[in-house]
PDB file of N, CA and C in Angstrom:
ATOM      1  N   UNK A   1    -105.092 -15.081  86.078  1.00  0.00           N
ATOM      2  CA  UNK A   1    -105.304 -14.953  87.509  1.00  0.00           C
ATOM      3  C   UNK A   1    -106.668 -15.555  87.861  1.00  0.00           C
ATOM      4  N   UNK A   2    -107.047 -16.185  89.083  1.00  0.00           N
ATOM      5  CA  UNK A   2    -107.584 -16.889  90.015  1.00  0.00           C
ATOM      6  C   UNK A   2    -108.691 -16.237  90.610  1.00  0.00           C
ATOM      7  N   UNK A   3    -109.980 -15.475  89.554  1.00  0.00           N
ATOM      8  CA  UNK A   3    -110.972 -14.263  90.560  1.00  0.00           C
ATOM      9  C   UNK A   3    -112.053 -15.263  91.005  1.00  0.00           C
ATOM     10  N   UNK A   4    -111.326 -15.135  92.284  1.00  0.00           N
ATOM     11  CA  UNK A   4    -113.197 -15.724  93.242  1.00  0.00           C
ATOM     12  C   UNK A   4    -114.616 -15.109  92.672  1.00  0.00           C
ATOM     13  N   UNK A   5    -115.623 -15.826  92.728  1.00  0.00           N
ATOM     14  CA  UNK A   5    -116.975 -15.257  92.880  1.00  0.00           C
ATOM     15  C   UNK A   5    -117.587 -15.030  93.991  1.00  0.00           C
ATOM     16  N   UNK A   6    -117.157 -14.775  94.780  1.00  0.00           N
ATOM     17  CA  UNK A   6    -117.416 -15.053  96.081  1.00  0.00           C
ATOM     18  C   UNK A   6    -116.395 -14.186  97.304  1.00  0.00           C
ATOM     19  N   UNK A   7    -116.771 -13.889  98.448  1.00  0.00           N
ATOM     20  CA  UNK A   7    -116.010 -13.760  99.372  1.00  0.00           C
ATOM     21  C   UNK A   7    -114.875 -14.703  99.736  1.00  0.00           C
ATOM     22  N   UNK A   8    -114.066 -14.416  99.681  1.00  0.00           N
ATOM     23  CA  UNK A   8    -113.028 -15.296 100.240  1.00  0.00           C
ATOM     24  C   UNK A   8    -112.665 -15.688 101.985  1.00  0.00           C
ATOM     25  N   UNK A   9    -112.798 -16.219 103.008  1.00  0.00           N
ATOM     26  CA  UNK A   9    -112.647 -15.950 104.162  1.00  0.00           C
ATOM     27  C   UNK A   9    -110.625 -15.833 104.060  1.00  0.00           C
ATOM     28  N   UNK A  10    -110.731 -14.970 105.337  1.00  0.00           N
ATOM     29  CA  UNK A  10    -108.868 -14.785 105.408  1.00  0.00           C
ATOM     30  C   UNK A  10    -108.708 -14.968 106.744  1.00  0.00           C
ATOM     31  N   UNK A  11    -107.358 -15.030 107.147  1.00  0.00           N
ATOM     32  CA  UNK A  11    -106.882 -15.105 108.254  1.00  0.00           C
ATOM     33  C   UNK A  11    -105.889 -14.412 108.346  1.00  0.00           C
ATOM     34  N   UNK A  12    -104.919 -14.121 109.404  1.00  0.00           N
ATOM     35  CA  UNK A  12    -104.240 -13.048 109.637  1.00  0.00           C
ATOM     36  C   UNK A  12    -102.520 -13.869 108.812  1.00  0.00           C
ATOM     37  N   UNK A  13    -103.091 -15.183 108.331  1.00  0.00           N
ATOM     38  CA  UNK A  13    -101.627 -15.153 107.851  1.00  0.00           C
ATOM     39  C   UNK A  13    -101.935 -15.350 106.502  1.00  0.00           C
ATOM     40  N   UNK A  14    -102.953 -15.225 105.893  1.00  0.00           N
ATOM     41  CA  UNK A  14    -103.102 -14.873 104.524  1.00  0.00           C
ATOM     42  C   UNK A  14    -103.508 -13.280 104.299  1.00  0.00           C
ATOM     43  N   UNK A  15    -103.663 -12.761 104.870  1.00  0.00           N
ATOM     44  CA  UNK A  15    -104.550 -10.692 104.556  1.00  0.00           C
ATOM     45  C   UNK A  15    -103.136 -10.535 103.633  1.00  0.00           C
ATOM     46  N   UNK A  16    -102.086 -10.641 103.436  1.00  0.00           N
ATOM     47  CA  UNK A  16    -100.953  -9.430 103.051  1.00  0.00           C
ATOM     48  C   UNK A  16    -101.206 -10.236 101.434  1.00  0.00           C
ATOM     49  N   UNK A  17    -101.287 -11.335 101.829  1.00  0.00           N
ATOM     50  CA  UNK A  17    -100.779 -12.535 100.341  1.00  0.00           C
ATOM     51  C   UNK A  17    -102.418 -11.678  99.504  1.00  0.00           C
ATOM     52  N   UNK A  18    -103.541 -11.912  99.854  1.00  0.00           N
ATOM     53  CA  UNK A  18    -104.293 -11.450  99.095  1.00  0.00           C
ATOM     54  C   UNK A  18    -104.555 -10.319  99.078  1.00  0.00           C
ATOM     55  N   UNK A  19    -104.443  -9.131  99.685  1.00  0.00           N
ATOM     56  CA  UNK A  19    -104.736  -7.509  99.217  1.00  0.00           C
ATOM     57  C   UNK A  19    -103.470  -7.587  98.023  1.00  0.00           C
ATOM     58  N   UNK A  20    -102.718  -8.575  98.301  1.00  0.00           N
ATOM     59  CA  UNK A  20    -101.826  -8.266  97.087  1.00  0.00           C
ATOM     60  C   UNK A  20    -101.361  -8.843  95.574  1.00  0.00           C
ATOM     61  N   UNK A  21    -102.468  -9.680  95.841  1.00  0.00           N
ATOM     62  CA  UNK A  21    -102.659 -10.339  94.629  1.00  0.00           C
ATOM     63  C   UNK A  21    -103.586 -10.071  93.600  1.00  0.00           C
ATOM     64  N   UNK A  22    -104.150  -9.290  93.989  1.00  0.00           N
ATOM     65  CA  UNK A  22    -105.491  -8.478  93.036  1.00  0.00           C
ATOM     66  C   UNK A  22    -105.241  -7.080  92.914  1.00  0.00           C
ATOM     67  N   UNK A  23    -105.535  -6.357  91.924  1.00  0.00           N
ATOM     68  CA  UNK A  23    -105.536  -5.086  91.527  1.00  0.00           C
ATOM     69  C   UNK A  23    -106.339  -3.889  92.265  1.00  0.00           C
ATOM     70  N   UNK A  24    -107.938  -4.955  92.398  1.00  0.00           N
ATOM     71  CA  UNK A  24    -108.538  -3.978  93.444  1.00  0.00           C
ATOM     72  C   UNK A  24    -109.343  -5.361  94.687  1.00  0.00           C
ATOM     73  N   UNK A  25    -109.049  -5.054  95.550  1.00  0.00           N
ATOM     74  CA  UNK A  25    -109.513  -6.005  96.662  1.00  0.00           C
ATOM     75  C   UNK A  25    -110.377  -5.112  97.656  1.00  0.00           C
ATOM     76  N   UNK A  26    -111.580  -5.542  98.396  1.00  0.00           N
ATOM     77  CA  UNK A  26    -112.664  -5.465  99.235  1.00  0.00           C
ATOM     78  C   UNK A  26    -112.641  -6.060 100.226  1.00  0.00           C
ATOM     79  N   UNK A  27    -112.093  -5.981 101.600  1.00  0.00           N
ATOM     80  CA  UNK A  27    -112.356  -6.714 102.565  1.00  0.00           C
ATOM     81  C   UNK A  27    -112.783  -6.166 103.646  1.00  0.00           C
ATOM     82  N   UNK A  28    -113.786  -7.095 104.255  1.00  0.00           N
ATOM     83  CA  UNK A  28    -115.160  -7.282 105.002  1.00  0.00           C
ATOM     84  C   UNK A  28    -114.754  -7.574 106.631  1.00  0.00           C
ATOM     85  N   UNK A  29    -114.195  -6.895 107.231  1.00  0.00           N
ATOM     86  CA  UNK A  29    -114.274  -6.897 108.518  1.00  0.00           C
ATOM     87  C   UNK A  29    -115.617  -6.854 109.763  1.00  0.00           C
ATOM     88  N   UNK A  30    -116.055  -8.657 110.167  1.00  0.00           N
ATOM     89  CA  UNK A  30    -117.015  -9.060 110.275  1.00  0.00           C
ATOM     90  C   UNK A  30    -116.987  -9.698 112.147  1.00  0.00           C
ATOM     91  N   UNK A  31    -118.333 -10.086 112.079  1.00  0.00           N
ATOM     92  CA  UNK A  31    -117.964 -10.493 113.755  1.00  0.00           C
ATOM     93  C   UNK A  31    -119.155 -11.634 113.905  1.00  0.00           C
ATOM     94  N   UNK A  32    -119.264 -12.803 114.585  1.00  0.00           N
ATOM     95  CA  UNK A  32    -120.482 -13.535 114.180  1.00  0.00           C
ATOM     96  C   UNK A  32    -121.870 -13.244 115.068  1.00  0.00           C
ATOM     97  N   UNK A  33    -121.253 -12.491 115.495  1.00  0.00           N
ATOM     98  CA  UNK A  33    -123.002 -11.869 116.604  1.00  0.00           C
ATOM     99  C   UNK A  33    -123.189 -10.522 116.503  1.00  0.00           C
ATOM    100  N   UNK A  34    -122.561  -9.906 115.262  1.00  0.00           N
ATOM    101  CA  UNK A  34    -122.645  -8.539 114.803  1.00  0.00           C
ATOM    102  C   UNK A  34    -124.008  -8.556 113.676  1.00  0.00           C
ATOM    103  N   UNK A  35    -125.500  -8.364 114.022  1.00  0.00           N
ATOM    104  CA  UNK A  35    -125.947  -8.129 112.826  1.00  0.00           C
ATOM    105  C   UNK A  35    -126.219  -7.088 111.990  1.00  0.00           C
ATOM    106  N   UNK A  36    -125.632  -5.733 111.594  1.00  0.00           N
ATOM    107  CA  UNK A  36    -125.630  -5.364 110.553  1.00  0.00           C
ATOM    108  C   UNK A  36    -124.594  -6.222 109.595  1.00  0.00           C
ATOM    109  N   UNK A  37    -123.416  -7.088 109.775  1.00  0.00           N
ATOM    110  CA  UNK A  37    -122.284  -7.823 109.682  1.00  0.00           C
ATOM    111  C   UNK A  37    -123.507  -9.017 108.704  1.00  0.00           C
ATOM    112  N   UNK A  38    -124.141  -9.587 109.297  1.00  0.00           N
ATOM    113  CA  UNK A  38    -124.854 -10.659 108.730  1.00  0.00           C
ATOM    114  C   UNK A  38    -126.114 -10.114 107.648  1.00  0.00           C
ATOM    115  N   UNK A  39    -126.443  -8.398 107.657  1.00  0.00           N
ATOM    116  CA  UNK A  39    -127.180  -8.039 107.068  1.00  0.00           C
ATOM    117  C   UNK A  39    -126.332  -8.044 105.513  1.00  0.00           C
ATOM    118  N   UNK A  40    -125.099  -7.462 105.425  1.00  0.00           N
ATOM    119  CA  UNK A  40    -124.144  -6.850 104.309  1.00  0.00           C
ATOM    120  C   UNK A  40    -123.964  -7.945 104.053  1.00  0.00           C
ATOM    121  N   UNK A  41    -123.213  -9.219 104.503  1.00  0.00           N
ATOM    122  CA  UNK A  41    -123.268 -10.743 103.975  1.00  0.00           C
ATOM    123  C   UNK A  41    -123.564 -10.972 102.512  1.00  0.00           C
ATOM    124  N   UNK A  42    -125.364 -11.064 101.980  1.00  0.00           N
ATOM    125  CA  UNK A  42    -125.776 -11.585 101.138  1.00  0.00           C
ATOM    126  C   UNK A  42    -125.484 -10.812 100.367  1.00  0.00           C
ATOM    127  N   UNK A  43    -125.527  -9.108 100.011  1.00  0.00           N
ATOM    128  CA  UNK A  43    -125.321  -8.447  99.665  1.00  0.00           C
ATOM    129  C   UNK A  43    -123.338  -8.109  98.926  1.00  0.00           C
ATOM    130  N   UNK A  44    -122.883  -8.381  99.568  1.00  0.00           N
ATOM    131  CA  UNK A  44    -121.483  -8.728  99.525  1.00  0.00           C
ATOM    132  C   UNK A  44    -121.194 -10.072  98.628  1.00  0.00           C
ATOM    133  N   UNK A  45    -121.956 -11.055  98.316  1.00  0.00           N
ATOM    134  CA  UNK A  45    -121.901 -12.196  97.998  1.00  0.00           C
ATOM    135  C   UNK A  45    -122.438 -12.081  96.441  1.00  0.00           C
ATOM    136  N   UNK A  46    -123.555 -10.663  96.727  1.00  0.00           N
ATOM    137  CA  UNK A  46    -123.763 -10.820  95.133  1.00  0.00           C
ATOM    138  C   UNK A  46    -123.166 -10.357  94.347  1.00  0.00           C
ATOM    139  N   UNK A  47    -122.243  -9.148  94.705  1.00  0.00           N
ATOM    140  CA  UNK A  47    -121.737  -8.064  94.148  1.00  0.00           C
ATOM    141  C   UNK A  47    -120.583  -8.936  93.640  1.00  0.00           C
ATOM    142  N   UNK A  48    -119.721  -9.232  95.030  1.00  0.00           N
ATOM    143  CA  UNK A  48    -118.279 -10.530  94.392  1.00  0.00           C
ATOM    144  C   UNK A  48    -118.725 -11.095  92.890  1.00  0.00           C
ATOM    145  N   UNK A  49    -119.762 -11.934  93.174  1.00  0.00           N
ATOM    146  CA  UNK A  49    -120.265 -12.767  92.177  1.00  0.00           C
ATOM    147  C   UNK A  49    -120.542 -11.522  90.151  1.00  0.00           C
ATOM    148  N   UNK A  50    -120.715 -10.506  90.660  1.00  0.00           N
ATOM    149  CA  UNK A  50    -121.396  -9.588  89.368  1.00  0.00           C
ATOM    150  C   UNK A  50    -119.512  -8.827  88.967  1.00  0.00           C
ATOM    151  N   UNK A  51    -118.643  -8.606  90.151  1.00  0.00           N
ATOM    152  CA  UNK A  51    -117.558  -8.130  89.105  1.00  0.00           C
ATOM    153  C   UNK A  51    -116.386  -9.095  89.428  1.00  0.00           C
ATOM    154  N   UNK A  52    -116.378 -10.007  89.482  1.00  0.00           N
ATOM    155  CA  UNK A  52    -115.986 -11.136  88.928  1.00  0.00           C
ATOM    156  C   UNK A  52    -114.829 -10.515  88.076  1.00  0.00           C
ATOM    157  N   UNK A  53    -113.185 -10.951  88.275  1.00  0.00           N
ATOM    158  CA  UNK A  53    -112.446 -10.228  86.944  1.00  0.00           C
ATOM    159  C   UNK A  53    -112.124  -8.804  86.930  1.00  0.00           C
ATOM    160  N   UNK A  54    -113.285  -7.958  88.032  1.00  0.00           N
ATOM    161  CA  UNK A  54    -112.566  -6.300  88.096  1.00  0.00           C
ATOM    162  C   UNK A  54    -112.490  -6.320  89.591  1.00  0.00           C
ATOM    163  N   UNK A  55    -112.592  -7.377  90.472  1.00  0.00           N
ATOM    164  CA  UNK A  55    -112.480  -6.768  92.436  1.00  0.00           C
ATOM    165  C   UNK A  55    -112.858  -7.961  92.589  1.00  0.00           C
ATOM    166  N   UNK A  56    -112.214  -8.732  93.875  1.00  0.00           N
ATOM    167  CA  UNK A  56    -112.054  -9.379  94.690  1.00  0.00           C
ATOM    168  C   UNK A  56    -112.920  -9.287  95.748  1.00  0.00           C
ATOM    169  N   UNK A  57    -113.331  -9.862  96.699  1.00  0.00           N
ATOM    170  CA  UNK A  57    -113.846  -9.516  98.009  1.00  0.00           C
ATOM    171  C   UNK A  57    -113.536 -10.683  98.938  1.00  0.00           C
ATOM    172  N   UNK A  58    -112.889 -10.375 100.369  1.00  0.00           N
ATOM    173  CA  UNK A  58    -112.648 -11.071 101.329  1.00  0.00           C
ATOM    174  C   UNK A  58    -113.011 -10.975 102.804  1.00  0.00           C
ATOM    175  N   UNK A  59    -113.132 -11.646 103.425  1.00  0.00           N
ATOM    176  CA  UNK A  59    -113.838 -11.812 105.293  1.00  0.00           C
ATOM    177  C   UNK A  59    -112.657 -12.038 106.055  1.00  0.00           C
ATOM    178  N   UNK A  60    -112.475 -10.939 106.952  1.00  0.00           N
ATOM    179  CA  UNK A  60    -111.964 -11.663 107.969  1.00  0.00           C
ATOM    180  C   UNK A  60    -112.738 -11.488 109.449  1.00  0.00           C
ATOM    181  N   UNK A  61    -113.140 -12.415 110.223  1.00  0.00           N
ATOM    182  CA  UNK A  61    -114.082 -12.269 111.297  1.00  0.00           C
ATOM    183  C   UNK A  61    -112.556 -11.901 112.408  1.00  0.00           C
ATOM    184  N   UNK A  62    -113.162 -11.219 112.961  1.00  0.00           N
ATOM    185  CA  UNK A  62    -112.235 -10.213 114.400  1.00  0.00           C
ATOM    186  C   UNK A  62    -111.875 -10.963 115.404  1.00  0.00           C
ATOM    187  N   UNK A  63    -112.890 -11.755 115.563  1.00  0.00           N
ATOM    188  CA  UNK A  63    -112.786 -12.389 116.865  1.00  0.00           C
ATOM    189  C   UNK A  63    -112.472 -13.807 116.473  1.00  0.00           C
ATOM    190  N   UNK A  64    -111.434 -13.912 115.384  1.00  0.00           N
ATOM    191  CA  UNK A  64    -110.076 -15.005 115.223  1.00  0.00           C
ATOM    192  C   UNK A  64    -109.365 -14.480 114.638  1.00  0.00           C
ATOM    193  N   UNK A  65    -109.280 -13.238 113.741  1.00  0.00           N
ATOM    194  CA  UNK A  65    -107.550 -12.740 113.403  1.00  0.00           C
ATOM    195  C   UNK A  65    -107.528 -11.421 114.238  1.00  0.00           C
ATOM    196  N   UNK A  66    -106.807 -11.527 115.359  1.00  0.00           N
ATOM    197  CA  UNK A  66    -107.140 -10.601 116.142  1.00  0.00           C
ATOM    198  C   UNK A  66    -105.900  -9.264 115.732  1.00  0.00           C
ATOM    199  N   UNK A  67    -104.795 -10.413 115.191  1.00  0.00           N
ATOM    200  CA  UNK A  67    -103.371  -9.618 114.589  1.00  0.00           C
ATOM    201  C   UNK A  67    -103.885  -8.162 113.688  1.00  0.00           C
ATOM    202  N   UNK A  68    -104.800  -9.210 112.393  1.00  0.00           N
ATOM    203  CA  UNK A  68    -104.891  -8.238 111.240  1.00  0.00           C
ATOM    204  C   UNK A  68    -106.073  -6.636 111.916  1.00  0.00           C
ATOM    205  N   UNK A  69    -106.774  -7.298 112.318  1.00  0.00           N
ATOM    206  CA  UNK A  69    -107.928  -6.263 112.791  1.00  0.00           C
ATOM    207  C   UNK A  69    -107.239  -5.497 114.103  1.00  0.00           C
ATOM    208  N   UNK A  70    -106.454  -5.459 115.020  1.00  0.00           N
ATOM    209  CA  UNK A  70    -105.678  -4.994 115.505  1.00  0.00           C
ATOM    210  C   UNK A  70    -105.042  -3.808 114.394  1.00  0.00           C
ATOM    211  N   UNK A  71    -104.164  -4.367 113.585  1.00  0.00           N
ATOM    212  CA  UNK A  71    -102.880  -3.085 113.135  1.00  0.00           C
ATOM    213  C   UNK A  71    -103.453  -2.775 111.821  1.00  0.00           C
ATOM    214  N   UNK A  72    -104.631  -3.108 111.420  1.00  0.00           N
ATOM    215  CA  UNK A  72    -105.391  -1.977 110.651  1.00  0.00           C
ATOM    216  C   UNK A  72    -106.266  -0.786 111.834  1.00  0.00           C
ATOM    217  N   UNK A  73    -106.422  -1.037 113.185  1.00  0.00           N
ATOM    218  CA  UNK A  73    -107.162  -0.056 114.208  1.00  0.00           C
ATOM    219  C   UNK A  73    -108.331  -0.447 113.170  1.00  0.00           C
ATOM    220  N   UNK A  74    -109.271  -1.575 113.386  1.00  0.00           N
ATOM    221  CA  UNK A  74    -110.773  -1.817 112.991  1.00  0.00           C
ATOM    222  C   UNK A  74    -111.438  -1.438 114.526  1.00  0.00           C
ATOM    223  N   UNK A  75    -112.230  -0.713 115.031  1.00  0.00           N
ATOM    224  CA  UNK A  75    -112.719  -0.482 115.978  1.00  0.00           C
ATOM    225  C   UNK A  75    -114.053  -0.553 115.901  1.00  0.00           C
ATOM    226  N   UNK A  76    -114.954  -1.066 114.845  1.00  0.00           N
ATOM    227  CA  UNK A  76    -116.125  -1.020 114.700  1.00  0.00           C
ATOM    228  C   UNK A  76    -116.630  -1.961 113.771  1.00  0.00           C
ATOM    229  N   UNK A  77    -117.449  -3.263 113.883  1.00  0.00           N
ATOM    230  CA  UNK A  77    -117.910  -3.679 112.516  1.00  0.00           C
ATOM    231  C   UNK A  77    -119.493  -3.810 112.473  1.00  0.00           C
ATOM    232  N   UNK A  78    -120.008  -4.077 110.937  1.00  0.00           N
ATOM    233  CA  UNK A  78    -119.031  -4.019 110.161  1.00  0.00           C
ATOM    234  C   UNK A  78    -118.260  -2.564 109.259  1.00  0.00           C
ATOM    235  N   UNK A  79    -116.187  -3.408 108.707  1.00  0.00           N
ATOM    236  CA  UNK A  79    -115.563  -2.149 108.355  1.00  0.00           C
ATOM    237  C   UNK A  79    -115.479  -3.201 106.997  1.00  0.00           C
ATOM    238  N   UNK A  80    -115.520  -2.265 106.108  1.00  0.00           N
ATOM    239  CA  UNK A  80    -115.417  -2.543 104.592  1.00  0.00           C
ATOM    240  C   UNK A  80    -113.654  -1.598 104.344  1.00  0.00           C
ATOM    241  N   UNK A  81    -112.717  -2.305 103.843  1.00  0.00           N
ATOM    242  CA  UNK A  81    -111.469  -1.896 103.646  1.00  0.00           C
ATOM    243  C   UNK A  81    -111.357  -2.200 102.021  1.00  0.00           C
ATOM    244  N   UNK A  82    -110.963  -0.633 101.236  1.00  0.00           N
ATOM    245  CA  UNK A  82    -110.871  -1.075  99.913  1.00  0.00           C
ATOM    246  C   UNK A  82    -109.519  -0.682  99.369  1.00  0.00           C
ATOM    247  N   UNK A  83    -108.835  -1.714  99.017  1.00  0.00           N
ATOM    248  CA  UNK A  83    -107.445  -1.756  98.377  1.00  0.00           C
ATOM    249  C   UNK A  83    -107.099  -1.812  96.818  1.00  0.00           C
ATOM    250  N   UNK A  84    -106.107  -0.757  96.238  1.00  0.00           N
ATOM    251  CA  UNK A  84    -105.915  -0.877  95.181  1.00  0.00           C
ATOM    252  C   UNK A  84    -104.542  -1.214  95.010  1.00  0.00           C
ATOM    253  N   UNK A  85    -104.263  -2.062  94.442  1.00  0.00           N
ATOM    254  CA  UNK A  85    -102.776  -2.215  93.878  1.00  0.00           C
ATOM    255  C   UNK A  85    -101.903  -2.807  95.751  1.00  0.00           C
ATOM    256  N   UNK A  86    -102.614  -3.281  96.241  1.00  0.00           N
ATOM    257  CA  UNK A  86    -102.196  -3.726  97.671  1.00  0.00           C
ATOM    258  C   UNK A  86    -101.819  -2.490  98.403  1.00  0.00           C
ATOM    259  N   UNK A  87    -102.382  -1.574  98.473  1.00  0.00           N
ATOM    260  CA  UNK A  87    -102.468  -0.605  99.214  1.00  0.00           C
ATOM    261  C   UNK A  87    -104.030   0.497  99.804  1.00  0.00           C
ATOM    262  N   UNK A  88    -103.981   0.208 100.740  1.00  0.00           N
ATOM    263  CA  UNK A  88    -105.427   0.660 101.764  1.00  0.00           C
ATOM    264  C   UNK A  88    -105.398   1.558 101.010  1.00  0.00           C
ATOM    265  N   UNK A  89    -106.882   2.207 100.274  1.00  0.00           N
ATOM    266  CA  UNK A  89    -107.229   3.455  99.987  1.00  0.00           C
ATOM    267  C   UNK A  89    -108.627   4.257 100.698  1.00  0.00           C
ATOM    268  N   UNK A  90    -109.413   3.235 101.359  1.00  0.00           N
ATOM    269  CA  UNK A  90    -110.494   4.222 102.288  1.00  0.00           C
ATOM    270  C   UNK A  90    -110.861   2.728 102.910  1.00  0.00           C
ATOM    271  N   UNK A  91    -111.466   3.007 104.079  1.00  0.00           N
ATOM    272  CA  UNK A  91    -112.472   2.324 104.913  1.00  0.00           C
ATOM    273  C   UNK A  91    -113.737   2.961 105.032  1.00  0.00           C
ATOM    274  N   UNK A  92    -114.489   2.055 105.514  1.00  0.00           N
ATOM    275  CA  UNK A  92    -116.123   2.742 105.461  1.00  0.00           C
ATOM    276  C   UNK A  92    -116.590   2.031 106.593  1.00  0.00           C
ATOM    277  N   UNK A  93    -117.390   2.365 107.322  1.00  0.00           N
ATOM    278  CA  UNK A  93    -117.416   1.728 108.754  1.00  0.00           C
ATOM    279  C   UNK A  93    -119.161   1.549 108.327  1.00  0.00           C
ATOM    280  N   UNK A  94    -119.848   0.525 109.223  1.00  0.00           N
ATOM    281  CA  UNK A  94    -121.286   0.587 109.676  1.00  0.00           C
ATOM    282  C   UNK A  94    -121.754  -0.147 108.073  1.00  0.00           C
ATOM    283  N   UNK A  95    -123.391  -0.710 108.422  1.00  0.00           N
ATOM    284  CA  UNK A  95    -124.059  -0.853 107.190  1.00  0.00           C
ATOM    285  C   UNK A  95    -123.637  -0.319 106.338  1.00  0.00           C
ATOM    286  N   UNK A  96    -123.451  -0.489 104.989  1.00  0.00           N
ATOM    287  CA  UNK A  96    -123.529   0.434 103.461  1.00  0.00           C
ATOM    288  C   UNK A  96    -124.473  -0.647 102.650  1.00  0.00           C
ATOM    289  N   UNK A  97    -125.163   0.014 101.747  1.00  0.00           N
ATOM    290  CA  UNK A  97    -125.812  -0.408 100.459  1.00  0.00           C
ATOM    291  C   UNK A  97    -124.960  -0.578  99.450  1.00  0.00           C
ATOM    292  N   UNK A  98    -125.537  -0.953  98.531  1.00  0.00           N
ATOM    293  CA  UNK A  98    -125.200  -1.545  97.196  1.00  0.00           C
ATOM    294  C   UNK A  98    -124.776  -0.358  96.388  1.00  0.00           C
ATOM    295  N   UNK A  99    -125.251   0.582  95.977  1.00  0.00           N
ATOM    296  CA  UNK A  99    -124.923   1.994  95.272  1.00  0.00           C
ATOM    297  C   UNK A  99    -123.753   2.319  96.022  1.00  0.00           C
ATOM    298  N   UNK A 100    -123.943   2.565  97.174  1.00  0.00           N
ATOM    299  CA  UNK A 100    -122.369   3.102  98.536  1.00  0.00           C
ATOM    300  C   UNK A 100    -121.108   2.272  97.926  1.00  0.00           C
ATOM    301  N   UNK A 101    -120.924   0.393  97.890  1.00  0.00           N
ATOM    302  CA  UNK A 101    -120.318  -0.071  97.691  1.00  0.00           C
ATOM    303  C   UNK A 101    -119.473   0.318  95.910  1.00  0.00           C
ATOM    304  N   UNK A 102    -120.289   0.387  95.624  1.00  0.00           N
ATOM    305  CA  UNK A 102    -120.589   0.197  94.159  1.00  0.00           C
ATOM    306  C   UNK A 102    -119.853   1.702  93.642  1.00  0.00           C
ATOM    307  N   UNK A 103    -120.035   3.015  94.226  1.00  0.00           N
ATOM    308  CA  UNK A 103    -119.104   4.101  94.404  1.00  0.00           C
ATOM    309  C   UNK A 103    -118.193   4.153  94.421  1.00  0.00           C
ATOM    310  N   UNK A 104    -117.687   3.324  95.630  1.00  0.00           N
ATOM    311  CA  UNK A 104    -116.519   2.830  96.783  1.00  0.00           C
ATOM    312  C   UNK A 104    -115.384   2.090  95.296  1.00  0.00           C
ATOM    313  N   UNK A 105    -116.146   1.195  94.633  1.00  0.00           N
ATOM    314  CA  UNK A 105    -115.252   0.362  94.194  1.00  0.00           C
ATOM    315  C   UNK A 105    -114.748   1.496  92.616  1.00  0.00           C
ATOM    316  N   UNK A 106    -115.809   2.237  92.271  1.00  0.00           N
ATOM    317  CA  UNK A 106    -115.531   3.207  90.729  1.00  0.00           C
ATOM    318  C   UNK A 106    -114.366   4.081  90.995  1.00  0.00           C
ATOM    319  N   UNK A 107    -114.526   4.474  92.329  1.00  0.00           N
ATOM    320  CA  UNK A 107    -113.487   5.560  92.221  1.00  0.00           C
ATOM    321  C   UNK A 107    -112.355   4.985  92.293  1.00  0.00           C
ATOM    322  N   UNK A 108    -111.838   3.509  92.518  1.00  0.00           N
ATOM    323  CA  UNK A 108    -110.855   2.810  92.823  1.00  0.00           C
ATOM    324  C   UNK A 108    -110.533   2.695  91.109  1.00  0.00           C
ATOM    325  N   UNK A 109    -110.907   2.713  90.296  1.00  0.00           N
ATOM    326  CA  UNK A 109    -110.481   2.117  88.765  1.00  0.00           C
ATOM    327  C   UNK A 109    -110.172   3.546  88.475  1.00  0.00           C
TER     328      UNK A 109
END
């Protein structure tokens, strides 16, 4: 299998194809004039990059997949959505740190 190092950007006609192609997937519900959204960014970029092979991580900005962020009810970004086995297991709304994330993804294995 195919593990990005990196965020992946998505769109509303790829979200189903990738929460379901990975075991555990991370996606980043983002906005481009949202900055806590641009704060989590770099942070998000390193983490992808460090588990590489155990989690995925993907973007979708709101204000162009309006479908996917719609019928998940995202009402706030940024929302961090963490999927195991292609199925939603928690959201986390607002800034999070690195330890928060890093929680987020242990209890998923």
């Amino acid at each position: 299998m195919d593990w990005p190092d990196r965020p992946v950007e998505l769109t509303d006609e790829k979200y189903d194809e990738f929460i379901g192609k990975y075991p555990v997937a991370v996606v980043d519900f983002w906005g481009p004039n949202c900055i806590p959204c641009r704060m989590i960014a770099p942070l998000l970029e390193s983490i992808a990059g460090e588990m590489k092979g155990k989690a995925t991580f993907g973007k979708v900005d709101v204000t162009k997949n309006l479908k996917t962020a719609t019928s998940l009810r995202i009402r706030s970004i940024p929302t961090l959505a963490f999927y195991k086995n292609g199925q939603l297991k928690k959201t986390v709304v607002g800034k999070v740190d690195r330890t928060r994330i890093i929680m987020e993804l242990r209890e998923l294995e």
